[in-house]
Protein backbone atom coordinates (compact mmCIF):
# COMPACT_ATOMS: atom_id res chain seq x y z
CA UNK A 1 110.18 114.85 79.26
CA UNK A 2 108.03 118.00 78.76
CA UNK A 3 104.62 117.95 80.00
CA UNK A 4 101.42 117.96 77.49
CA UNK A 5 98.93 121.41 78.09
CA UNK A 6 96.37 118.93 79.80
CA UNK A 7 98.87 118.18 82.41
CA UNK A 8 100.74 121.25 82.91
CA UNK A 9 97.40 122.52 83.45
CA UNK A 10 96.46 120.19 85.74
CA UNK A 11 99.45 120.50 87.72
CA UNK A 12 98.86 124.11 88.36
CA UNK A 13 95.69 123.47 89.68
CA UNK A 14 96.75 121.33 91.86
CA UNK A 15 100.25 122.97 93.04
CA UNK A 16 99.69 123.47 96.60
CA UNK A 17 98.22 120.30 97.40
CA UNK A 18 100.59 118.67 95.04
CA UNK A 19 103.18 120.30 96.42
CA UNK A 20 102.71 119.25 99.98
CA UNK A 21 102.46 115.33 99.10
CA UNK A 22 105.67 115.65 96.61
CA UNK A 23 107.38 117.62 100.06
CA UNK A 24 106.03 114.68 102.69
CA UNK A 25 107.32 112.00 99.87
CA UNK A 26 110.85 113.40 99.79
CA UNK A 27 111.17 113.21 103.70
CA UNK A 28 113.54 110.56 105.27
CA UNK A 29 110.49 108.78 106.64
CA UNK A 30 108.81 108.63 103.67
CA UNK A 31 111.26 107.61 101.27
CA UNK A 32 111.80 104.67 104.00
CA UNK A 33 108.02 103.68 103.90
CA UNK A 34 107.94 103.57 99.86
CA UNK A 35 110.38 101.06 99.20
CA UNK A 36 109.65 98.87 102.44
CA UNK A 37 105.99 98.58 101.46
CA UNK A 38 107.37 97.61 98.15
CA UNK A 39 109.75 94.82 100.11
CA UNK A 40 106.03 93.57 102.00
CA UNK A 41 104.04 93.58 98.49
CA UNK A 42 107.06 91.33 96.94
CA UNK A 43 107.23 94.07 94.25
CA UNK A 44 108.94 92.95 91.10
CA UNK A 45 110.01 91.91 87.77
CA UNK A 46 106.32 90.66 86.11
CA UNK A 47 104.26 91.40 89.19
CA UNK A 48 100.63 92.78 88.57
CA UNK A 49 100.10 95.68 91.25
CA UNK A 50 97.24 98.42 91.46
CA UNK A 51 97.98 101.25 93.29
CA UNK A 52 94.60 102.59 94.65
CA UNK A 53 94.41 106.69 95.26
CA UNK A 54 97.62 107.15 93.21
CA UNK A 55 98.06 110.84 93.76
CA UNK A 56 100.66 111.76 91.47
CA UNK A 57 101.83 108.53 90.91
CA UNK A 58 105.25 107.94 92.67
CA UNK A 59 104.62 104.29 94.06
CA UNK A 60 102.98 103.36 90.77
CA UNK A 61 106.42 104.62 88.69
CA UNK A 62 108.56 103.15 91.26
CA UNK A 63 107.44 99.52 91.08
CA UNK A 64 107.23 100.00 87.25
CA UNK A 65 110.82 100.33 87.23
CA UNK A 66 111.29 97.78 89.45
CA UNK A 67 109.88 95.64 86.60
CA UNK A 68 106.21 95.44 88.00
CA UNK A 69 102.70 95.86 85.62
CA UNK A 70 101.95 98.92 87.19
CA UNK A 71 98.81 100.50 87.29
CA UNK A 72 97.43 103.42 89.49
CA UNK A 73 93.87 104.91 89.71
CA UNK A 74 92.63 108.05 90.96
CA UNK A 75 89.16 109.15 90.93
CA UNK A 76 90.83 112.84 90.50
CA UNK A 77 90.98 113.40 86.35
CA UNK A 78 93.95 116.16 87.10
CA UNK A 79 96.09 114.03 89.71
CA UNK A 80 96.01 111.08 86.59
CA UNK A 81 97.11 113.57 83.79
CA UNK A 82 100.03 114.60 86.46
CA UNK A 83 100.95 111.28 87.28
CA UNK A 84 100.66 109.94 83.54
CA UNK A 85 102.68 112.79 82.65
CA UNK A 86 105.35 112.34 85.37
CA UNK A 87 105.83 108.33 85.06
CA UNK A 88 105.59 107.06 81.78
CA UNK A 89 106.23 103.37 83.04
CA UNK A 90 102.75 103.33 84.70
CA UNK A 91 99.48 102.72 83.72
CA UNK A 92 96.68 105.35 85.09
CA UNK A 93 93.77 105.12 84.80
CA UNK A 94 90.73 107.51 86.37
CA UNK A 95 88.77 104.81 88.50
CA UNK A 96 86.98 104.42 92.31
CA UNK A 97 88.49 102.64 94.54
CA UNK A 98 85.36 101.12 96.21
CA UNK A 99 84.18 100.11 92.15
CA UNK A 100 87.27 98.33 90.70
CA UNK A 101 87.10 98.21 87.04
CA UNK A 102 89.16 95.04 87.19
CA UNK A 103 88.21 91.51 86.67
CA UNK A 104 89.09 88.86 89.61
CA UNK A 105 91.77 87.60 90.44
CA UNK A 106 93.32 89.99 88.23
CA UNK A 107 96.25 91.56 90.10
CA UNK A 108 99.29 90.20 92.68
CA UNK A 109 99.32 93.05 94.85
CA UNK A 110 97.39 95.80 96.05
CA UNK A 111 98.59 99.07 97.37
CA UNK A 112 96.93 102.43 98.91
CA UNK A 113 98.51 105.18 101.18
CA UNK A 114 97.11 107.92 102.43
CA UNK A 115 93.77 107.50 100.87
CA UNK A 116 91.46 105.04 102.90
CA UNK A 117 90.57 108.30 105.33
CA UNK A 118 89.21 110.09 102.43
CA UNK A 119 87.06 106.75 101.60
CA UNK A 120 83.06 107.01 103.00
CA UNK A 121 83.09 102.69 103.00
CA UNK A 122 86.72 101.66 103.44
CA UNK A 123 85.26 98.22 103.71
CA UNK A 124 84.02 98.48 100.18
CA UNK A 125 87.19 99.26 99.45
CA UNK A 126 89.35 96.69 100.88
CA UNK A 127 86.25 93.94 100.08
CA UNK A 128 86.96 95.71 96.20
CA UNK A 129 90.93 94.73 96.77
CA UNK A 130 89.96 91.47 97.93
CA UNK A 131 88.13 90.57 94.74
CA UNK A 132 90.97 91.79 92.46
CA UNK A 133 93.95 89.59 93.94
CA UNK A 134 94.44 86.37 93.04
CA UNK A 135 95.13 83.80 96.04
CA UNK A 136 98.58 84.61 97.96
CA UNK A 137 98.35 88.16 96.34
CA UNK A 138 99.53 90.67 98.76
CA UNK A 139 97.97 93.94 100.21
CA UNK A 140 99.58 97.34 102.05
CA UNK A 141 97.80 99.88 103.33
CA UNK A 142 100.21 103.03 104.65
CA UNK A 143 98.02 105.80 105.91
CA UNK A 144 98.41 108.49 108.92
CA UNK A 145 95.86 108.57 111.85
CA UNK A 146 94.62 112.32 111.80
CA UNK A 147 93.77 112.42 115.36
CA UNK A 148 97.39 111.79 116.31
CA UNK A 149 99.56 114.54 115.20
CA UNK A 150 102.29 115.60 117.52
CA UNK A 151 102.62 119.17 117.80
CA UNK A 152 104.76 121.93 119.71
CA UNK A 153 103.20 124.70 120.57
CA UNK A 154 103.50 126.81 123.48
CA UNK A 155 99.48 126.45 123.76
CA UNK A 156 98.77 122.81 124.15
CA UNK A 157 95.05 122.69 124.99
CA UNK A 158 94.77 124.93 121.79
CA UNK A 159 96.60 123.05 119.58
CA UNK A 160 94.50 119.70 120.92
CA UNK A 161 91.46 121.40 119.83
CA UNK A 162 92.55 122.58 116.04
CA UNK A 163 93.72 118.82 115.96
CA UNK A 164 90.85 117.17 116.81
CA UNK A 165 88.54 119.66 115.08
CA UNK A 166 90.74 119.38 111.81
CA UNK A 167 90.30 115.21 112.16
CA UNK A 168 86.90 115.80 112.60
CA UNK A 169 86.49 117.02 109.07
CA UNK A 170 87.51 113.84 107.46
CA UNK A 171 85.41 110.99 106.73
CA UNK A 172 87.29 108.26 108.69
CA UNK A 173 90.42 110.22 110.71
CA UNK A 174 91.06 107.27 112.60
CA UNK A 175 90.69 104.83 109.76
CA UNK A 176 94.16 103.62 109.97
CA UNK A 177 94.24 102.30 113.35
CA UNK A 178 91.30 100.35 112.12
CA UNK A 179 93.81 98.86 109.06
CA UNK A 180 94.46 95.63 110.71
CA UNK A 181 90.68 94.57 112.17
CA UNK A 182 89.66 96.01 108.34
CA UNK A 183 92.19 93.67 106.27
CA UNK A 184 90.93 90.54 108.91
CA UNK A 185 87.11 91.21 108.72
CA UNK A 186 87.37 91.10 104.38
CA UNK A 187 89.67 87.91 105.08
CA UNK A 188 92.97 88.95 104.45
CA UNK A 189 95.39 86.21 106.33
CA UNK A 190 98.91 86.97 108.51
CA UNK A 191 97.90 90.70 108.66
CA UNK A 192 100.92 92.78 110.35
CA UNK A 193 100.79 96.43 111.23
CA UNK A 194 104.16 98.61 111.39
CA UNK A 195 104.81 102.46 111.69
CA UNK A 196 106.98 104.61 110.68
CA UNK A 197 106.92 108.26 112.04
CA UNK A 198 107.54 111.06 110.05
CA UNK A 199 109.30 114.55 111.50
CA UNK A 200 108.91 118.27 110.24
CA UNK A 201 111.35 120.85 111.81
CA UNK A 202 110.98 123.09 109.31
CA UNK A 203 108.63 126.09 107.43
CA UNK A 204 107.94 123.56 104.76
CA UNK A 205 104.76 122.36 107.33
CA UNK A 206 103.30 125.90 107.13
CA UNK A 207 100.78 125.54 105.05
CA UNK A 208 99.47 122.23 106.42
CA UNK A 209 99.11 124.07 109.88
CA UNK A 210 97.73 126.65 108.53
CA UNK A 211 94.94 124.53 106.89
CA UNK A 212 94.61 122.88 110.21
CA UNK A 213 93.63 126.08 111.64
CA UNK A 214 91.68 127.94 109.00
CA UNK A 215 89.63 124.62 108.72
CA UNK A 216 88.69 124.34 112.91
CA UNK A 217 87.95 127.98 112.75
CA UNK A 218 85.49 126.85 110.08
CA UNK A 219 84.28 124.38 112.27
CA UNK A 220 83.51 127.01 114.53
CA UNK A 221 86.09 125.11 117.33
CA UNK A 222 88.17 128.01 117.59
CA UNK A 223 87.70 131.63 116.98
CA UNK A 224 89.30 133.76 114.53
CA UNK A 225 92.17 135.02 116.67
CA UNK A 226 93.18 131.94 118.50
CA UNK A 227 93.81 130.49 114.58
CA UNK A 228 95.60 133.34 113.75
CA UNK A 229 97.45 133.60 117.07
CA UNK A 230 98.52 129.88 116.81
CA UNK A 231 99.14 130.02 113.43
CA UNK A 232 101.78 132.99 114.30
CA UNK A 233 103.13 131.15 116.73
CA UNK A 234 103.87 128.43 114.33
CA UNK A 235 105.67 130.90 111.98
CA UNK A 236 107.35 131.77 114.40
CA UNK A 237 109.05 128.72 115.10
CA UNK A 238 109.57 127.96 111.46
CA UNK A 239 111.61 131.22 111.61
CA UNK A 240 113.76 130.35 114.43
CA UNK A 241 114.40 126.62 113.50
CA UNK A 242 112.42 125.67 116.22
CA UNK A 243 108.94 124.24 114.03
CA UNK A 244 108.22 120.35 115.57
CA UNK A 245 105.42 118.08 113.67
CA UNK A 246 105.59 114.35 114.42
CA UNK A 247 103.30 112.15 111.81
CA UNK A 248 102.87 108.99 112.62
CA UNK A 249 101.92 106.50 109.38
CA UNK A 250 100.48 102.96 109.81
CA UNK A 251 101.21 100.40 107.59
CA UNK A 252 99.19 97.32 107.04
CA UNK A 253 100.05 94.54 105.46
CA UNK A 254 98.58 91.03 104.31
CA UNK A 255 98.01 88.10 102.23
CA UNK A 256 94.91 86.93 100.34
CA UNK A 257 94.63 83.21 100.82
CA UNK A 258 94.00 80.50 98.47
């Protein structure tokens, strides 16, 4: 299926990003995650799920062909036309996660990965998915913790430092180890965290390091040359097979009671 001007055009715009989360999806640990968050939402024929923070829609497509009322929502106009676009099965539609525009009650499951760190009230969020399920709908949350990224470098205390500075650019790096005291304080019942760890040992992480470093040299954490020293190091290593990137992504999962 060809894609419309508005969304080819939109793509573009978005290619690097948008390449990076279509590269992490196509890993072995992510393609595990998908479908097992799928297996804890009870994804299927006739069930009512929002993905929240869509992206380019994968999940959303996915449990459309799986039978599911799918609908995603992005507050990002370009990621929607991408995703609409990309998986006709879905619904998208451009909406805020923390403002629903859903009645109550209205959907079985909930869904949002790597998006709650971005949020400035996660709460409002999840208190937002709350109101949407109906009793014994189900919720998943699959997101990375951005102060705990494993990575080789022959300059550890370095590489602590662009970590930590990089995490300190987000609004809530560590909001994923906060996923299971989050789902029990908006009253979400038999909440269960897993994790699955995702591993890069090759170039195709090169740009996210290099954003790591570009953005703590921002931060004025590191200078100039120590990001561009570390960042030839890490080219380096992509060159001689020997890049290593360990991300580890939490998954939360629970059940709105009656």
């Amino acid at each position: 299926m060809s894609k419309a001007p508005a969304a080819q055009a939109a793509h573009e715009d978005l290619s690097p990003p948008l390449a990076l989360l279509d590269a992490v999806d196509d890993t072995p640990g992510a393609a595990e995650l998908r479908p097992r968050s799928y297996e804890l939402l009870g994804a299927a024929s006739g069930t009512r799920l929002l993905g929240a923070g869509c992206g380019g829609g994968r999940a959303v497509g996915e449990t459309a062909r799986l039978g599911a009322r799918a609908t995603g929502i992005d507050p990002d106009k370009r990621m929607i036309e991408v995703a609409r676009a990309r998986w006709p099965d879905g619904d998208f539609t451009v909406a805020d996660a923390c403002a629903l525009p859903f009645p109550e009650a209205s959907m079985d499951a909930y869904r949002a990965e790597k998006m709650y760190h971005e949020l400035p009230s996660p709460s409002t969020a999840v208190a937002e998915a709350h109101r949407v399920l109906a009793a014994g709908g189900r919720i998943a949350l699959i997101g990375q913790d951005w102060d705990t990224l494993v990575i080789d470098s022959d300059d550890a205390t370095l590489t602590r430092t662009i970590v930590h500075a990089r995490a300190g650019q987000v609004a809530g790096p560590r909001a994923a180890r906060r996923y299971r005291n989050l789902l029990r304080d908006a009253g979400f019942d038999d909440v269960r965290v897993e994790v699955r760890t995702a591993v890069f040992t090759d170039g195709m992480v090169l740009p996210m390091l290099t954003g790591l470093a570009e953005a703590s040299r921002a931060a004025g954490a590191v200078t100039a040359a120590e990001a561009e020293s570390w960042v030839a190091e890490q080219r380096q290593r992509a060159a001689a097979g020997r890049t290593f990137v360990a991300v580890p992504f939490f998954t939360a999962a629970g059940t709105r009671p009656s």
